[in-house]
C-alpha atoms as a PDB file:
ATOM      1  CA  UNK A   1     161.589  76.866 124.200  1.00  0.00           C
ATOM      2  CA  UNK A   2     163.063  78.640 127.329  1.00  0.00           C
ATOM      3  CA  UNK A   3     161.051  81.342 129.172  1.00  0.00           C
ATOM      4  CA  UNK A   4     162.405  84.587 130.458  1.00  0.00           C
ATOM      5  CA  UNK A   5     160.828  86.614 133.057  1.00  0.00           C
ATOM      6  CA  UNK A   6     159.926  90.589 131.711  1.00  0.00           C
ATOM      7  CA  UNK A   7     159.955  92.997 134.279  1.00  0.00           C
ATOM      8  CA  UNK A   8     159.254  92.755 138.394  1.00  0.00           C
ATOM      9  CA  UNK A   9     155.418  92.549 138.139  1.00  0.00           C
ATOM     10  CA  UNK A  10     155.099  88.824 136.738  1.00  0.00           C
ATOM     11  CA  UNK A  11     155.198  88.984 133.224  1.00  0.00           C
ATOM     12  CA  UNK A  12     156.619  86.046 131.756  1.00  0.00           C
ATOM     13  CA  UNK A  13     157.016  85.075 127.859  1.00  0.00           C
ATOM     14  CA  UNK A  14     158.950  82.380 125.504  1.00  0.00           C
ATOM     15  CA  UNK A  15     162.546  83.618 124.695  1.00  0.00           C
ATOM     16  CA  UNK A  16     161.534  83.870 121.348  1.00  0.00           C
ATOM     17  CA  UNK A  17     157.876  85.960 120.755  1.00  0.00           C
ATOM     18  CA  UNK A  18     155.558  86.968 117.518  1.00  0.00           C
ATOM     19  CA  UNK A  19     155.460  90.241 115.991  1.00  0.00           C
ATOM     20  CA  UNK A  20     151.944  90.681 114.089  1.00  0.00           C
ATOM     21  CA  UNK A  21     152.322  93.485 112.484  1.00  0.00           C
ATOM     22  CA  UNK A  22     153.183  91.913 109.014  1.00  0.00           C
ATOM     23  CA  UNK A  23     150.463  89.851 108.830  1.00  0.00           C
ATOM     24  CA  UNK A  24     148.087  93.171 108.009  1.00  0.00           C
ATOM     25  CA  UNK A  25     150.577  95.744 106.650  1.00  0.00           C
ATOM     26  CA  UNK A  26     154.206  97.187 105.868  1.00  0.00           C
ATOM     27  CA  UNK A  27     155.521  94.615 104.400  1.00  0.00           C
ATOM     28  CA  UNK A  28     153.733  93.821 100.916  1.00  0.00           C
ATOM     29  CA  UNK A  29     150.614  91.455  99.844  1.00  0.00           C
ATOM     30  CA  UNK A  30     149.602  89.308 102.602  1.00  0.00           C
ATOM     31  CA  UNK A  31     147.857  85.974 102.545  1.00  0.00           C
ATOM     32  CA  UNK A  32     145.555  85.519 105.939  1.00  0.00           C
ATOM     33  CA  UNK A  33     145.443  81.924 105.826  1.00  0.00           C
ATOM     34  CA  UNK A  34     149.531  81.429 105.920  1.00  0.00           C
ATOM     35  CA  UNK A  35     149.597  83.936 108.318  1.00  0.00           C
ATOM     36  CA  UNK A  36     147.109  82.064 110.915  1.00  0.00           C
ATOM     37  CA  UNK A  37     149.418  78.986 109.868  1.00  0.00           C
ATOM     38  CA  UNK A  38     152.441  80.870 111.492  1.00  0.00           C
ATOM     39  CA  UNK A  39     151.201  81.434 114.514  1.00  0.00           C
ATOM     40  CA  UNK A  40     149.426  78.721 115.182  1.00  0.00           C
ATOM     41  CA  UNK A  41     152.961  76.744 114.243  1.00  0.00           C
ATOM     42  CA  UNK A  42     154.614  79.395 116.632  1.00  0.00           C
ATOM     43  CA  UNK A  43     152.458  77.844 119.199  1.00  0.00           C
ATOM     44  CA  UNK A  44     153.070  74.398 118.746  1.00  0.00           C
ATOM     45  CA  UNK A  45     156.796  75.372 118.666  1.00  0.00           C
ATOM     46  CA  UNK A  46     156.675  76.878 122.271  1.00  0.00           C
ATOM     47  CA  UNK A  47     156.272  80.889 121.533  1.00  0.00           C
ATOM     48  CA  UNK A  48     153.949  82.639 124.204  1.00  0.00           C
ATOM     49  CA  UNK A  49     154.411  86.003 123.036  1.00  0.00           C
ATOM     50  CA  UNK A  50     152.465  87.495 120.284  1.00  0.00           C
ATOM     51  CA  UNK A  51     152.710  91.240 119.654  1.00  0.00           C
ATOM     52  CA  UNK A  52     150.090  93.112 117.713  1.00  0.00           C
ATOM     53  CA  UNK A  53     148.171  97.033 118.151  1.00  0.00           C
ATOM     54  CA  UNK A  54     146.024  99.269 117.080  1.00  0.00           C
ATOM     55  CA  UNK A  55     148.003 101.103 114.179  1.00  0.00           C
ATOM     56  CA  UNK A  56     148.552  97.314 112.482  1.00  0.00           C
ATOM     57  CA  UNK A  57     144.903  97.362 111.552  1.00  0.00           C
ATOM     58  CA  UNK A  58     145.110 101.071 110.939  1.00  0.00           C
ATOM     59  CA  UNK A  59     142.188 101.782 113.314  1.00  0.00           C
ATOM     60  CA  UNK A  60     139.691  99.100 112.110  1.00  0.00           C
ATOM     61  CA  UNK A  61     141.041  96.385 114.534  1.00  0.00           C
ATOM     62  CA  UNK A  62     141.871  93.712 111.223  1.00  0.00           C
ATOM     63  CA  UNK A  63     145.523  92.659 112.304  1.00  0.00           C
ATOM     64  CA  UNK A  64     144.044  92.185 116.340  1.00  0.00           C
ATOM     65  CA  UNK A  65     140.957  90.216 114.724  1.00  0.00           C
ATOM     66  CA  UNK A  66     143.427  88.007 112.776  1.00  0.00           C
ATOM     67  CA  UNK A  67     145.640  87.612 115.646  1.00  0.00           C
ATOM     68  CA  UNK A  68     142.894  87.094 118.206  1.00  0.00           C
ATOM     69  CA  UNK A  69     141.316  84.189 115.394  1.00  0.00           C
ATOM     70  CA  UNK A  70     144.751  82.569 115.387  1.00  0.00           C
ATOM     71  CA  UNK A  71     145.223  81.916 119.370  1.00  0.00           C
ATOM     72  CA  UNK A  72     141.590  81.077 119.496  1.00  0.00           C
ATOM     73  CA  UNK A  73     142.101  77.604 120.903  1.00  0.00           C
ATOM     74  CA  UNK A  74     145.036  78.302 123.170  1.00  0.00           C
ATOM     75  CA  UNK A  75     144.549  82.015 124.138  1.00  0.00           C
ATOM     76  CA  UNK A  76     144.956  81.335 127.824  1.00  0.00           C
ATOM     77  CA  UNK A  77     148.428  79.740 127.225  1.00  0.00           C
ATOM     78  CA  UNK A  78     150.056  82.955 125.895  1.00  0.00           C
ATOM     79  CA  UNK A  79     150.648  86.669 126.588  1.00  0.00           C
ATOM     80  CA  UNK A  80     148.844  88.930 123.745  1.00  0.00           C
ATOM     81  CA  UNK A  81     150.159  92.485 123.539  1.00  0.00           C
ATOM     82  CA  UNK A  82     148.907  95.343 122.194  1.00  0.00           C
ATOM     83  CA  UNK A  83     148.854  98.912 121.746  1.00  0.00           C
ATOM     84  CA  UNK A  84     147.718 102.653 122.405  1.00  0.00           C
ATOM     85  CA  UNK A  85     148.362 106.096 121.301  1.00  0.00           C
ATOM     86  CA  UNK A  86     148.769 106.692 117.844  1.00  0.00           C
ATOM     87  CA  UNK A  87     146.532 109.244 116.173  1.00  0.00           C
ATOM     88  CA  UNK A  88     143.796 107.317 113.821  1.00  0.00           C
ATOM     89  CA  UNK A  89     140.979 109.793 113.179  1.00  0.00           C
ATOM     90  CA  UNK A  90     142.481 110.413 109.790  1.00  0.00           C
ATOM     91  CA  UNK A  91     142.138 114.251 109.941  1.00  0.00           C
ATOM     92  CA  UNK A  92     145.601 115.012 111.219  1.00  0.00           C
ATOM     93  CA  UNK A  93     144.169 116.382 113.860  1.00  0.00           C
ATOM     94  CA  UNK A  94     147.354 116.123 116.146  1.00  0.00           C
ATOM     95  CA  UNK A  95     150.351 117.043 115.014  1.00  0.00           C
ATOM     96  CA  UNK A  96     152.967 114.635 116.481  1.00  0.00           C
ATOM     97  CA  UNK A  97     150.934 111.997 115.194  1.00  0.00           C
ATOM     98  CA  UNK A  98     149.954 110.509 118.659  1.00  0.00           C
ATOM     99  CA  UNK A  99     146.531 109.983 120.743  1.00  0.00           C
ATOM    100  CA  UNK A 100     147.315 109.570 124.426  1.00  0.00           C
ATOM    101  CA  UNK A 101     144.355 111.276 125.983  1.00  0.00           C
ATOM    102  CA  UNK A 102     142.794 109.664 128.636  1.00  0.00           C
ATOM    103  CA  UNK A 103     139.257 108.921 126.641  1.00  0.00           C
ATOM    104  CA  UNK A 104     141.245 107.302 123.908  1.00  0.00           C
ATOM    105  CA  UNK A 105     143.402 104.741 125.696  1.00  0.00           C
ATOM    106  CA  UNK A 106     140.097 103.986 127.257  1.00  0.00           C
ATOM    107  CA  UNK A 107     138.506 103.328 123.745  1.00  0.00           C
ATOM    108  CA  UNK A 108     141.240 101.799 122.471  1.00  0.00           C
ATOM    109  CA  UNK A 109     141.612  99.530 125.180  1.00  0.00           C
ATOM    110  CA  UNK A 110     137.530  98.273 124.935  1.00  0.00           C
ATOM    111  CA  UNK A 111     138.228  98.393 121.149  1.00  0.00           C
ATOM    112  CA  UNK A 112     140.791  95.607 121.225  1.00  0.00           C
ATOM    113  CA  UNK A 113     139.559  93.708 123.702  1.00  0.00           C
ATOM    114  CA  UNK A 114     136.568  93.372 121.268  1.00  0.00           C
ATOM    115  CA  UNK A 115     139.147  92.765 118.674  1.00  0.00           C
ATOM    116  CA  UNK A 116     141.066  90.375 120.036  1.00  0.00           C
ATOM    117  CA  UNK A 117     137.874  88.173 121.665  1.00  0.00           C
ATOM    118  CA  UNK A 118     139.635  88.466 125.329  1.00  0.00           C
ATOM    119  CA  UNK A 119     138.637  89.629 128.492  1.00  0.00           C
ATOM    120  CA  UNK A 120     141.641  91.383 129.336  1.00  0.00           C
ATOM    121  CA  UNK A 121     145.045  92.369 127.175  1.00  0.00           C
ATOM    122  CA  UNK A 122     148.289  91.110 128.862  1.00  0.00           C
ATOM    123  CA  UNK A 123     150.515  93.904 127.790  1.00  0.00           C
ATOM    124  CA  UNK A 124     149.015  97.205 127.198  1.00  0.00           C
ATOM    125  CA  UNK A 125     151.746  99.346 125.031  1.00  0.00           C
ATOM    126  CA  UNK A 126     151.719 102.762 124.492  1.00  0.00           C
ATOM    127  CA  UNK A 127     153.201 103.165 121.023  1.00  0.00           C
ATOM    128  CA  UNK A 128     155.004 106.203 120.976  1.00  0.00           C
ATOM    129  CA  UNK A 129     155.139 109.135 123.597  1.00  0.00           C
ATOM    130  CA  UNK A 130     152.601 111.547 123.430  1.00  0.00           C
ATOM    131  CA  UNK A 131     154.238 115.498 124.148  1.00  0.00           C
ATOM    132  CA  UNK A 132     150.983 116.758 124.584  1.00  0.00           C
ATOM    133  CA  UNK A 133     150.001 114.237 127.266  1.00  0.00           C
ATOM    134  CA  UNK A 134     151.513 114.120 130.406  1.00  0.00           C
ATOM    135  CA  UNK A 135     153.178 109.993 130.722  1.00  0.00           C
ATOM    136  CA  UNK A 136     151.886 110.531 134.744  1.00  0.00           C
ATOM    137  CA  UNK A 137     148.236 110.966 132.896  1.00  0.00           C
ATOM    138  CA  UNK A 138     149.152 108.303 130.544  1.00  0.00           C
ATOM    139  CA  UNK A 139     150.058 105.955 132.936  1.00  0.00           C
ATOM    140  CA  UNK A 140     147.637 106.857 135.428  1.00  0.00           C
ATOM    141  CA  UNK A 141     144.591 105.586 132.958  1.00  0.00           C
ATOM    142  CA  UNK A 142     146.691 102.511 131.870  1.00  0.00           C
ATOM    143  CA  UNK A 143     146.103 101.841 136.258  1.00  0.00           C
ATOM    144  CA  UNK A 144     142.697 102.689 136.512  1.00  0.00           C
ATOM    145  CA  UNK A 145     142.826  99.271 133.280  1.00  0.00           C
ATOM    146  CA  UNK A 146     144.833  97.251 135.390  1.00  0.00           C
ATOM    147  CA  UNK A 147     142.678  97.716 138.720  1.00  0.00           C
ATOM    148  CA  UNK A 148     139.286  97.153 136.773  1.00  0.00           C
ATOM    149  CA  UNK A 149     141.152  93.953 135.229  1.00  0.00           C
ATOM    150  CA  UNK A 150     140.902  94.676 131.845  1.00  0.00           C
ATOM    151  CA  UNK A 151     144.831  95.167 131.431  1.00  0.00           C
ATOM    152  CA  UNK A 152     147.448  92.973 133.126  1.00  0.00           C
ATOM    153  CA  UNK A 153     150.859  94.880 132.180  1.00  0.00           C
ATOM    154  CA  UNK A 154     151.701  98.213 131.662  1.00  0.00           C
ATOM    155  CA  UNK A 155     154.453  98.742 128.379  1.00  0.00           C
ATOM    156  CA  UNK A 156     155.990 101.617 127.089  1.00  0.00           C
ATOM    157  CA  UNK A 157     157.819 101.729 123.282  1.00  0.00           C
ATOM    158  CA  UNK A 158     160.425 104.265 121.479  1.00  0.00           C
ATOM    159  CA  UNK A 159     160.373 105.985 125.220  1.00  0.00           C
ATOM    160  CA  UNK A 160     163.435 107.916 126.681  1.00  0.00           C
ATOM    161  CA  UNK A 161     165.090 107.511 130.158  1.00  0.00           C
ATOM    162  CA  UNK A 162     163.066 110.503 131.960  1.00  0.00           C
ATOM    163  CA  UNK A 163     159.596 108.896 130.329  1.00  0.00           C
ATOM    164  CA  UNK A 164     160.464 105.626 131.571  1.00  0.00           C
ATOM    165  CA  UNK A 165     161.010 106.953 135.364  1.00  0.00           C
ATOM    166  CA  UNK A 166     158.255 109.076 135.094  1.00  0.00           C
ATOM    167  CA  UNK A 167     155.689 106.341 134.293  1.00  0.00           C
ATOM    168  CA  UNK A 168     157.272 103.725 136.580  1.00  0.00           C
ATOM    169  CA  UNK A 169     156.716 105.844 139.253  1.00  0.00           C
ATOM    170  CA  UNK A 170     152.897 106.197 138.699  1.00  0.00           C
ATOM    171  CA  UNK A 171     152.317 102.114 137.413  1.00  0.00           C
ATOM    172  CA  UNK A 172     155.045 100.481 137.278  1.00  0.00           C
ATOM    173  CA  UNK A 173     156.109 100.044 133.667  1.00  0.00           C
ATOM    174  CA  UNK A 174     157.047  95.773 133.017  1.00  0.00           C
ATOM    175  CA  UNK A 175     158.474  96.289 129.396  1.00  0.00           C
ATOM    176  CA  UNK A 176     159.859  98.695 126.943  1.00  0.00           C
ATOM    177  CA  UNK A 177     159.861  98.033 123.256  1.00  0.00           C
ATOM    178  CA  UNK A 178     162.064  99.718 120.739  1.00  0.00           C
ATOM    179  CA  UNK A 179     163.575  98.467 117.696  1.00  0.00           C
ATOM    180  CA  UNK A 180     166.977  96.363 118.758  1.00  0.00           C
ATOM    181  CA  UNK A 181     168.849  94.343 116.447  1.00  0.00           C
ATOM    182  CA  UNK A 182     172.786  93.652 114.661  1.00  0.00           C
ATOM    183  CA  UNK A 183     171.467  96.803 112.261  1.00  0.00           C
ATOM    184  CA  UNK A 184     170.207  98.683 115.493  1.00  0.00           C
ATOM    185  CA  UNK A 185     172.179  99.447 118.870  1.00  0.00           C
ATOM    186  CA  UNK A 186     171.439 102.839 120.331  1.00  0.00           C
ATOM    187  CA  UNK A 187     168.978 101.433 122.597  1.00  0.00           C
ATOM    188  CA  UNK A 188     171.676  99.898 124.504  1.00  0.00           C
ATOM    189  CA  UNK A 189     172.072 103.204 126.313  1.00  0.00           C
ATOM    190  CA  UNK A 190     168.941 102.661 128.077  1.00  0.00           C
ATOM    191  CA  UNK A 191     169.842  99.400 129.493  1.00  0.00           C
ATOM    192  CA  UNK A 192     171.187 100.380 132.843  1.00  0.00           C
ATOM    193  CA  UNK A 193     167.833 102.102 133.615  1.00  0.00           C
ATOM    194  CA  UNK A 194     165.839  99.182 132.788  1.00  0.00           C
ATOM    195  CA  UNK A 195     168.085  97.423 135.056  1.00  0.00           C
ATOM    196  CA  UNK A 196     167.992  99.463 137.766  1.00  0.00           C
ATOM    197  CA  UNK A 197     163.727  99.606 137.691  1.00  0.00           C
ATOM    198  CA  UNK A 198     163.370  96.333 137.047  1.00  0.00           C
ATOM    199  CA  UNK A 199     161.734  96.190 133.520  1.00  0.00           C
ATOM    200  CA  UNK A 200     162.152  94.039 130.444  1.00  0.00           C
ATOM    201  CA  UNK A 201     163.161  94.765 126.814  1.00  0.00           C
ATOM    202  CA  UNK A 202     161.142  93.470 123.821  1.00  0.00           C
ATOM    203  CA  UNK A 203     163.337  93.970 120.355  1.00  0.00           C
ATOM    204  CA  UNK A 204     161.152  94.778 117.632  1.00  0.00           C
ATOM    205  CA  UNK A 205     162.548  94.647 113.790  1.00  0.00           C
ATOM    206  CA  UNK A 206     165.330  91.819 115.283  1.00  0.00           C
ATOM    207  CA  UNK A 207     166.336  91.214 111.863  1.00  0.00           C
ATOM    208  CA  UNK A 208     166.486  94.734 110.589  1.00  0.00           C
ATOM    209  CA  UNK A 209     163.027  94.428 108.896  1.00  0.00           C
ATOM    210  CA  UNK A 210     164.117  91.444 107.081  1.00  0.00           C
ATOM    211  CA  UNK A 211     167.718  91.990 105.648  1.00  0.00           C
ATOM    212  CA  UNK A 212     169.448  89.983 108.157  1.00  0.00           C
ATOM    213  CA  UNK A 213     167.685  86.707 106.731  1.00  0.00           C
ATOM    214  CA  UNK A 214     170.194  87.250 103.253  1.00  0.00           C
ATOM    215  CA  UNK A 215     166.914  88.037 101.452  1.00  0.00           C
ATOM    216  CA  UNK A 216     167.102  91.589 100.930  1.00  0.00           C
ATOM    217  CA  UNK A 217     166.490  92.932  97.494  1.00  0.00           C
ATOM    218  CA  UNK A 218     167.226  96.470  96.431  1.00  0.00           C
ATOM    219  CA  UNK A 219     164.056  98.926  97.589  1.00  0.00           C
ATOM    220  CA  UNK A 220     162.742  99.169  93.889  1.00  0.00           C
ATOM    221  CA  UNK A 221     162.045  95.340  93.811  1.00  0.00           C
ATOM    222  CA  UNK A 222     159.844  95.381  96.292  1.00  0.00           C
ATOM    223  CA  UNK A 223     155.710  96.135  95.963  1.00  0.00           C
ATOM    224  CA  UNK A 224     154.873  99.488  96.709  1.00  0.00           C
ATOM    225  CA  UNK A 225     152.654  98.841  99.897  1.00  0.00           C
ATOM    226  CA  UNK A 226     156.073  97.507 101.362  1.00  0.00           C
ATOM    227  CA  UNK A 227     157.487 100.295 103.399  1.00  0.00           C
ATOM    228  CA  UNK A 228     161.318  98.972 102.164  1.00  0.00           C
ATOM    229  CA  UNK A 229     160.594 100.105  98.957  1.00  0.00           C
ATOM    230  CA  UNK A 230     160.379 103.962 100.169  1.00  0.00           C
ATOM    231  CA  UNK A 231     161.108 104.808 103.492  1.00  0.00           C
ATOM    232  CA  UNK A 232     163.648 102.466 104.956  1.00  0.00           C
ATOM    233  CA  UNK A 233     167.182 104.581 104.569  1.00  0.00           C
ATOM    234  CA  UNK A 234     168.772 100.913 104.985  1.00  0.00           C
ATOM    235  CA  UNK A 235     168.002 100.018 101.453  1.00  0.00           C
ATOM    236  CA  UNK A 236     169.037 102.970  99.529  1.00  0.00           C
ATOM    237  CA  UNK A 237     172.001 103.210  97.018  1.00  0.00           C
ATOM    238  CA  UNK A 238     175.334 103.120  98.907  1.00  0.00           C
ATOM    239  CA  UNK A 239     173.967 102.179 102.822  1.00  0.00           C
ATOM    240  CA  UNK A 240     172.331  98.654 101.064  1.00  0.00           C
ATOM    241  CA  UNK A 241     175.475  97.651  99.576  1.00  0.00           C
ATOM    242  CA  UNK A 242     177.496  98.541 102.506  1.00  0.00           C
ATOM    243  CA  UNK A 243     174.629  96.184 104.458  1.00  0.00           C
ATOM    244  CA  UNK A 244     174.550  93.197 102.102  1.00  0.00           C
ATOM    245  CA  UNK A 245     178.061  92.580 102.139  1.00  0.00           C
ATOM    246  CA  UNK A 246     177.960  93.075 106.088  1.00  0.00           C
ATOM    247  CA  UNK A 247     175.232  89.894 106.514  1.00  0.00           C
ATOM    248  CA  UNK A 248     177.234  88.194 103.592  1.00  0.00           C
ATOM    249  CA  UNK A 249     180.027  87.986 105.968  1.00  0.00           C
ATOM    250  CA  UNK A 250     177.404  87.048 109.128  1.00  0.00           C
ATOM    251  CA  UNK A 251     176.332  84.389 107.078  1.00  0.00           C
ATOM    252  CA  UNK A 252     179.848  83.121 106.670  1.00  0.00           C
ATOM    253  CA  UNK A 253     179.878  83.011 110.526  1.00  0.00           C
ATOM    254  CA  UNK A 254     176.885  81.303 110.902  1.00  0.00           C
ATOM    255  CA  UNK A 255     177.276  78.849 108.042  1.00  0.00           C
ATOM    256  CA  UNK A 256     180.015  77.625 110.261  1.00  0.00           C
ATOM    257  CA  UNK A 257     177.791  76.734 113.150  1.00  0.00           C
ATOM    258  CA  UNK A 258     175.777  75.086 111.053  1.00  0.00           C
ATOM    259  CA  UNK A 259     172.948  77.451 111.522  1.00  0.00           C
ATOM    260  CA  UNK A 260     171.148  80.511 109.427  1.00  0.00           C
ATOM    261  CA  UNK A 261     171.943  84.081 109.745  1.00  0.00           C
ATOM    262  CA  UNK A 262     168.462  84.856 111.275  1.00  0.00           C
ATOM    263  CA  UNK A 263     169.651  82.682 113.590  1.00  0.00           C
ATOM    264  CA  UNK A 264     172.627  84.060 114.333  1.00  0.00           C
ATOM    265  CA  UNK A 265     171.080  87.531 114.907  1.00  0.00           C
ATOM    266  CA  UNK A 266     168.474  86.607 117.073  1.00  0.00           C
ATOM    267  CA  UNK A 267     170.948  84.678 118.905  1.00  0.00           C
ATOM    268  CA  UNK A 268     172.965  87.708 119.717  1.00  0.00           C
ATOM    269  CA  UNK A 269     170.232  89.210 120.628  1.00  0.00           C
ATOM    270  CA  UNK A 270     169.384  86.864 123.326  1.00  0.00           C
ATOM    271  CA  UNK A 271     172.944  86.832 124.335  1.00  0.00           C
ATOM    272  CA  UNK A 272     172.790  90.566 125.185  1.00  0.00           C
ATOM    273  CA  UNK A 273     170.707  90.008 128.708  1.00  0.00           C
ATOM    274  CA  UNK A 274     168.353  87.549 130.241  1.00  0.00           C
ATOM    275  CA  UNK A 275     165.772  90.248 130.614  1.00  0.00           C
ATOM    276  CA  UNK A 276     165.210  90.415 126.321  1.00  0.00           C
ATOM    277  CA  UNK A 277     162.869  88.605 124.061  1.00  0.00           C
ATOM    278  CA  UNK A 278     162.674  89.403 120.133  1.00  0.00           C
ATOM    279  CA  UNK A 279     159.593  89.439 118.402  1.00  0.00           C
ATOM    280  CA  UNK A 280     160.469  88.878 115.255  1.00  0.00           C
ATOM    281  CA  UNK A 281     157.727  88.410 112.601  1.00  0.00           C
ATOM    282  CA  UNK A 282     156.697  86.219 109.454  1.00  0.00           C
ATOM    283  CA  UNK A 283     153.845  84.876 107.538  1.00  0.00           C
ATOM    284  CA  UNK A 284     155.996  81.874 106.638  1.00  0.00           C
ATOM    285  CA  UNK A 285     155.453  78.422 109.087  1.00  0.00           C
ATOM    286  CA  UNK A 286     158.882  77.409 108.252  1.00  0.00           C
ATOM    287  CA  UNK A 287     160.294  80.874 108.695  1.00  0.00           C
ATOM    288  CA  UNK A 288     158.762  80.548 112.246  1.00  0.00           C
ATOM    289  CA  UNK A 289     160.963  77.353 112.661  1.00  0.00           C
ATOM    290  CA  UNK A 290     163.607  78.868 112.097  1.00  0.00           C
ATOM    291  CA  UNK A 291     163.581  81.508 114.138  1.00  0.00           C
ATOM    292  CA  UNK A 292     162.122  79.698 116.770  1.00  0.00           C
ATOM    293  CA  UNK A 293     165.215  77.521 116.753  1.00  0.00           C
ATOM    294  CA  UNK A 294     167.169  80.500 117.221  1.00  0.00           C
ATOM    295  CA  UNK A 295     166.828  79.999 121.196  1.00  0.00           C
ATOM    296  CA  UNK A 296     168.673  76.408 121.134  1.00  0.00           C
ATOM    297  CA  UNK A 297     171.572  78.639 119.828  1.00  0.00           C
ATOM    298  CA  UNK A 298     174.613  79.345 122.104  1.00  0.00           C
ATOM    299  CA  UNK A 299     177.389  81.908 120.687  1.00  0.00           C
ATOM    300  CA  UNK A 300     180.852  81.824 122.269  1.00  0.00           C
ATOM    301  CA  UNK A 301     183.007  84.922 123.182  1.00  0.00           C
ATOM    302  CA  UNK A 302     184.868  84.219 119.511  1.00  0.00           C
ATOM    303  CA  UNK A 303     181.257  84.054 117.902  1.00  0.00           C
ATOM    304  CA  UNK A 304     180.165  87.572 119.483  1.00  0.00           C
ATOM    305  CA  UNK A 305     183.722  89.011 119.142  1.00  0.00           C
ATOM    306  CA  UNK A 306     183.824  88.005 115.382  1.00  0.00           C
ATOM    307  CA  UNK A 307     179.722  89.659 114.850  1.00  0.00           C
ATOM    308  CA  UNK A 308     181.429  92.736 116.653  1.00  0.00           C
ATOM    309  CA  UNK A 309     184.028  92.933 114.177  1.00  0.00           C
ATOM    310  CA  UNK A 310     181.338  92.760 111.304  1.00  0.00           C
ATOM    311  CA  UNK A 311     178.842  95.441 112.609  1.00  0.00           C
ATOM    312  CA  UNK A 312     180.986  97.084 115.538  1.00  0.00           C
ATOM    313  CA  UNK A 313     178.074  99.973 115.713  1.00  0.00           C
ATOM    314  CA  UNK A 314     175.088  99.043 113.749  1.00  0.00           C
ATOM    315  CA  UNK A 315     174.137  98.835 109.600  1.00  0.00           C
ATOM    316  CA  UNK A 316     174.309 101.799 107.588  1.00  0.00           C
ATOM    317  CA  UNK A 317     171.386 103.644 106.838  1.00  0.00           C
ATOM    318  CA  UNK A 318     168.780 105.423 109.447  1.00  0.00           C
ATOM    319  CA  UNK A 319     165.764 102.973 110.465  1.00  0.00           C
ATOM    320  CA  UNK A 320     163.437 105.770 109.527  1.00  0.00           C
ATOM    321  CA  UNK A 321     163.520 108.692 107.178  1.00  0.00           C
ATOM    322  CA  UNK A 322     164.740 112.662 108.844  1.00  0.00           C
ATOM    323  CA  UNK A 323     161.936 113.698 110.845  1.00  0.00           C
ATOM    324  CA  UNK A 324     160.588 110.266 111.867  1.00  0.00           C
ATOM    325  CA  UNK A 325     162.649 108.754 114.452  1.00  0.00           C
ATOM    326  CA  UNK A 326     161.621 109.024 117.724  1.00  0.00           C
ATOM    327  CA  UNK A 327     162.937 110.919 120.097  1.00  0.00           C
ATOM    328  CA  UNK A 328     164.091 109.603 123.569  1.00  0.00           C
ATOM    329  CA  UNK A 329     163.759 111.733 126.130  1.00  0.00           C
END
């Protein structure tokens, strides 16, 4: 497994990282012993990069307990992520959704440190943009973390271009994360200002939440505590059948490398710039072989001329419902 280099301030991580976020919720029953099998196989398979947060355990720290069990035995070999700023009192307290306020990243922080069984967390997220929270304020606590050495890397997710400078220019930010994959493109646009400040892109969702693995079902098939059975516009009636015969034809592609279609996509993704890493995520060992191999993959011009052909701006279907995406700003 290759590494890549995140950001200007250090942070390193396997081309290929972990999303946790399955292992706890989203995404239908779980089993916590195959889970703790998938990472600890992601380990042995090279993969540094395991991504978790608060929201995952939906405030009482279960999916960074799992997580923090799993890397037990080799926690100072990888770089543990996690996350800030969503609103979990339960009382709807704050309308956006979001908790950025100084005395919560601070309690969130000491929260999943405890969680996790860590002295410090590597990458220190905040989830999603707080408007009633100034990101100087925001990223002016995440310092104060870093100087008492309880944080080692400052990340921001679903953030806009002004956001991003904005932070940067209080603690420099090492990573932004926002959902990037063959389904998903817009981020793209933010590229050239991660270039130009020196920070790395983590793809969350890298195979559109599961449908580019050929797997996807219609939305009624799935349980209901699987958020594709409701609020994913990807699956409904018209967009899924315009998306299944789309990764039909990217398995056709990839069939002819020899290789899987999750492979293919994740792949692409890696192809898009040296400073990316996709995290994407599974409960399945051999799933996590699979993608892991995705980083032995090389795609020629043909290949990534041929994907662009297939999916020249994305899948069909929004990747959350009206009123829920985030907005850049």
């Amino acid at each position: 497994m290759q590494d890549r280099t995140l950001g200007s301030q250090g942070l390193t991580s396997s081309a290929i990282g972990y999303g946790a976020m399955g292992l706890t919720m989203a995404y239908g029953p779980t089993d916590e012993q195959e889970g703790i099998a998938a990472i600890q196989r992601a380990h042995e398979l090279g993969v540094t990069h395991f991504d978790t947060a608060e929201l995952y355990g939906m405030g009482t720290g279960s999916n960074e307990i799992l997580l923090g069990r799993a890397v037990k035995d080799f926690r100072d070999e990888v770089v543990l992520a996690t996350k800030f700023g969503r609103d979990m009192s339960g009382r709807s307290e704050r309308a956006s959704g979001c908790d950025s306020r100084p005395e919560n990243v601070r309690k969130v922080a000491d929260n999943s440190l405890r969680y996790l069984g860590v002295d410090h967390i590597d990458v220190f997220y905040q989830h999603r943009v707080d408007p009633d929270v100034p990101i100087e304020e925001v990223a002016g606590t995440v310092k104060e973390l870093i100087e008492a050495g309880k944080v080692k890397y400052f990340g921001l997710s679903e953030a806009g271009p002004q956001t991003i400078r904005r932070a940067h220019a209080v603690q420099p930010v090492s990573v932004l994360q926002t959902e990037y994959s063959l389904f998903e493109r817009d981020v793209e646009e933010l590229f050239p200002v991660l270039d130009e400040l020196g920070i790395g892109f983590v793809a969350y969702s890298p195979l559109g939440r599961g449908f580019i693995t050929g797997t996807a079902k219609p939305a009624d098939q799935y349980d209901r505590t699987d958020m594709r059975s409701a609020h994913d516009e990807r699956w409904r009636p018209g967009n899924f059948e315009k998306n299944v015969e789309a990764v039909d034809r990217l398995a056709d592609l990839a069939a002819g490398k020899g290789i899987t279609v999750a492979q293919l996509a994740l792949a692409w993704l890696l192809s898009r710039g040296e400073h990316i890493v996709p995290i994407p995520g599974t409960r399945s060992p051999k799933r996590m072989e699979e993608n892991a191999a995705a980083a032995d993959v090389t795609l020629t011009a043909a290949d990534l001329a041929a994907i662009d052909e297939i999916l020249p701006n994305g899948g069909s279907g929004a990747r959350y419902p009206e009123g829920h995406v985030p907005t850049w700003v």
